[in-house]
Protein backbone atom coordinates (compact mmCIF):
# COMPACT_ATOMS: atom_id res chain seq x y z
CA UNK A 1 2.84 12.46 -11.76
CA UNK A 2 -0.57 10.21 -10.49
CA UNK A 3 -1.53 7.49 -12.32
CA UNK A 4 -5.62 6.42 -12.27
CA UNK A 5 -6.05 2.51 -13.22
CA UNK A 6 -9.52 1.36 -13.44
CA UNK A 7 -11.05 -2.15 -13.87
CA UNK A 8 -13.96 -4.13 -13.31
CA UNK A 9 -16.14 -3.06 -16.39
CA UNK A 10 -17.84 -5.59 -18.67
CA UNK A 11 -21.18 -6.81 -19.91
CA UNK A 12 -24.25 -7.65 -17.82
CA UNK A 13 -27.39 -8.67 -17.86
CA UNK A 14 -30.24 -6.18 -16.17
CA UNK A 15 -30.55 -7.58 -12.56
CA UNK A 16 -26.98 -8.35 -12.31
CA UNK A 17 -23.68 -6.54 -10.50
CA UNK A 18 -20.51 -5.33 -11.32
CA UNK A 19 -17.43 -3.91 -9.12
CA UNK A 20 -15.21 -0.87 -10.70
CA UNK A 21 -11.97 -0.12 -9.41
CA UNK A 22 -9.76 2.81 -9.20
CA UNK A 23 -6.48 2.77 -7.68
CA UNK A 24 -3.68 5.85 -7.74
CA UNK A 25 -0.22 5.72 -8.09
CA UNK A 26 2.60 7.76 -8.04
CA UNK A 27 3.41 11.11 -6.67
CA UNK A 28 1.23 11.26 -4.00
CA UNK A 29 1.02 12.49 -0.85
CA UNK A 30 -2.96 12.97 0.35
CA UNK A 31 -6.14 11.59 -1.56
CA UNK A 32 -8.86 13.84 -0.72
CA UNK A 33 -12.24 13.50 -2.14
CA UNK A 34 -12.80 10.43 -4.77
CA UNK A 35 -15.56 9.78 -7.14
CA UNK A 36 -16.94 8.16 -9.51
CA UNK A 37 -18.89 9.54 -13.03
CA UNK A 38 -20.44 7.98 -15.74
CA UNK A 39 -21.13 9.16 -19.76
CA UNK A 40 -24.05 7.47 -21.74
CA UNK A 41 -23.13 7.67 -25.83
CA UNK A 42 -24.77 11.06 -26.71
CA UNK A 43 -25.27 12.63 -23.00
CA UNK A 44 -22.95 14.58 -20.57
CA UNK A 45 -20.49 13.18 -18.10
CA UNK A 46 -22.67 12.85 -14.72
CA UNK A 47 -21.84 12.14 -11.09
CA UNK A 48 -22.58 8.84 -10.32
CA UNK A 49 -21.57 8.94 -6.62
CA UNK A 50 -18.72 10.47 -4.23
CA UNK A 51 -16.94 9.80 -0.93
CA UNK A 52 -14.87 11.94 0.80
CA UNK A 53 -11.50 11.05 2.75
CA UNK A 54 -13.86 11.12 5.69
CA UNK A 55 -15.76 8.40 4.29
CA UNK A 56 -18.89 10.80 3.87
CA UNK A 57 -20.82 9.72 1.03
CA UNK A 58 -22.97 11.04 -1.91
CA UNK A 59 -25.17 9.25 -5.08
CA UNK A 60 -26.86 10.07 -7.49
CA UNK A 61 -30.71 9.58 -7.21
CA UNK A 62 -30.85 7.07 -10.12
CA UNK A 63 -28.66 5.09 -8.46
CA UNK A 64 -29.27 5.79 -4.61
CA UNK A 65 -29.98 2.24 -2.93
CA UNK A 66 -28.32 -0.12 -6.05
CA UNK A 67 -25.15 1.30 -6.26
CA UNK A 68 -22.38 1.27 -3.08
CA UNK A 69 -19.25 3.53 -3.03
CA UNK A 70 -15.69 2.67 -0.54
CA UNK A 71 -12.28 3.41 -0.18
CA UNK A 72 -9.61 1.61 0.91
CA UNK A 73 -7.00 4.35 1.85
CA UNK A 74 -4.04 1.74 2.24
CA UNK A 75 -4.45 1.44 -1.51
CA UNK A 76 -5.09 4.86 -2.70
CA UNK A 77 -8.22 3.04 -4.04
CA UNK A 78 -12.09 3.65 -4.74
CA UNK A 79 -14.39 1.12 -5.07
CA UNK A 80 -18.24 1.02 -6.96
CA UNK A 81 -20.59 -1.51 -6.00
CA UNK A 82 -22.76 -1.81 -8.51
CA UNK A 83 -26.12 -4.05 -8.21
CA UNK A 84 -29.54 -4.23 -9.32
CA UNK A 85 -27.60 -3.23 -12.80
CA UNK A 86 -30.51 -1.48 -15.33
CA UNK A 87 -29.97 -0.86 -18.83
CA UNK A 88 -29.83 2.64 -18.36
CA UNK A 89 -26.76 2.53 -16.41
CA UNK A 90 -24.89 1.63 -19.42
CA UNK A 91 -22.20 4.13 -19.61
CA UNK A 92 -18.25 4.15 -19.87
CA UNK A 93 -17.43 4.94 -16.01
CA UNK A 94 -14.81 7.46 -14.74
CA UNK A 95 -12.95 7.78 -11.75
CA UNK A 96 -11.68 11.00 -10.37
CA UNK A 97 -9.71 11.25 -7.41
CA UNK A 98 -7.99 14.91 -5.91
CA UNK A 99 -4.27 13.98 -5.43
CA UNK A 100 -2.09 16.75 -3.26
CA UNK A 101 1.18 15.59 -4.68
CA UNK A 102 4.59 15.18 -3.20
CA UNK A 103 5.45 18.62 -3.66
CA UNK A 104 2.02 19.69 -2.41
CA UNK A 105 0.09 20.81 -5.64
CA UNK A 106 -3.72 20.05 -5.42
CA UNK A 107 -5.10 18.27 -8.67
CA UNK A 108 -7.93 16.54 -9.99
CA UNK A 109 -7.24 13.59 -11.81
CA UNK A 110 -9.22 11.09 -14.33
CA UNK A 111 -9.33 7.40 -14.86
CA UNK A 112 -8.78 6.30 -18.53
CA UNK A 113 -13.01 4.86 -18.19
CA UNK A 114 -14.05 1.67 -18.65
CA UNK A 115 -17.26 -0.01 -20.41
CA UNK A 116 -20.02 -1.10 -18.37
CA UNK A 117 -22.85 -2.34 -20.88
CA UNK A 118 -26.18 -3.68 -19.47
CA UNK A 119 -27.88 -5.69 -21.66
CA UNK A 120 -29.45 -9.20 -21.99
């Protein structure tokens, strides 16, 4: 079994940063692709921004140039750099990370989210 933990959420005021983590656990054996997503109350769960075990990288456009993803592959961990923070990025944020476990099944798993609320 893989275990997503995230922190780093909170409240902010528009202008200001904030840095989610993710870090897996468990039964694992490669971490391919890792991610981060985002749902707003009332809207669909959207990518916020990827990076790939190759350290290839991918944003969305409303966040292209504010936002920073990184891995730390020592720690089975993602990383969001948040800055420039706008009310509309106020969203519970999800990891998701692709695990191939110890006894080689390929999975997608998802953080438990936490709060990020921009607001002054």
């Amino acid at each position: 079994q893989v275990r997503l933990v995230e922190s780093g959420g909170g409240l902010v005021q528009p202008g200001g940063s904030l840095r989610l983590s993710c870090a897996a656990s468990g039964s694992i054996f490669s971490i391919g692709t890792m991610g981060w997503y985002r749902q707003a109350p009332g809207k669909q769960r959207e990518l916020v921004a990827v990076i790939t075990n190759g350290g290839t990288t991918n944003y969305a456009d409303s966040v292209k140039g504010r936002f920073t993803i990184s891995r730390d592959n020592a720690k089975n961990t993602v990383y969001l750099q948040m800055n420039s923070l706008k009310p509309e990025d106020t969203a519970v944020y999800y990891c998701k990370v692709r695990v191939t476990s110890r006894s080689r099944s390929l999975d997608d798993y998802w953080g438990q989210g936490t709060q990020v609320t921009v607001s002054s």
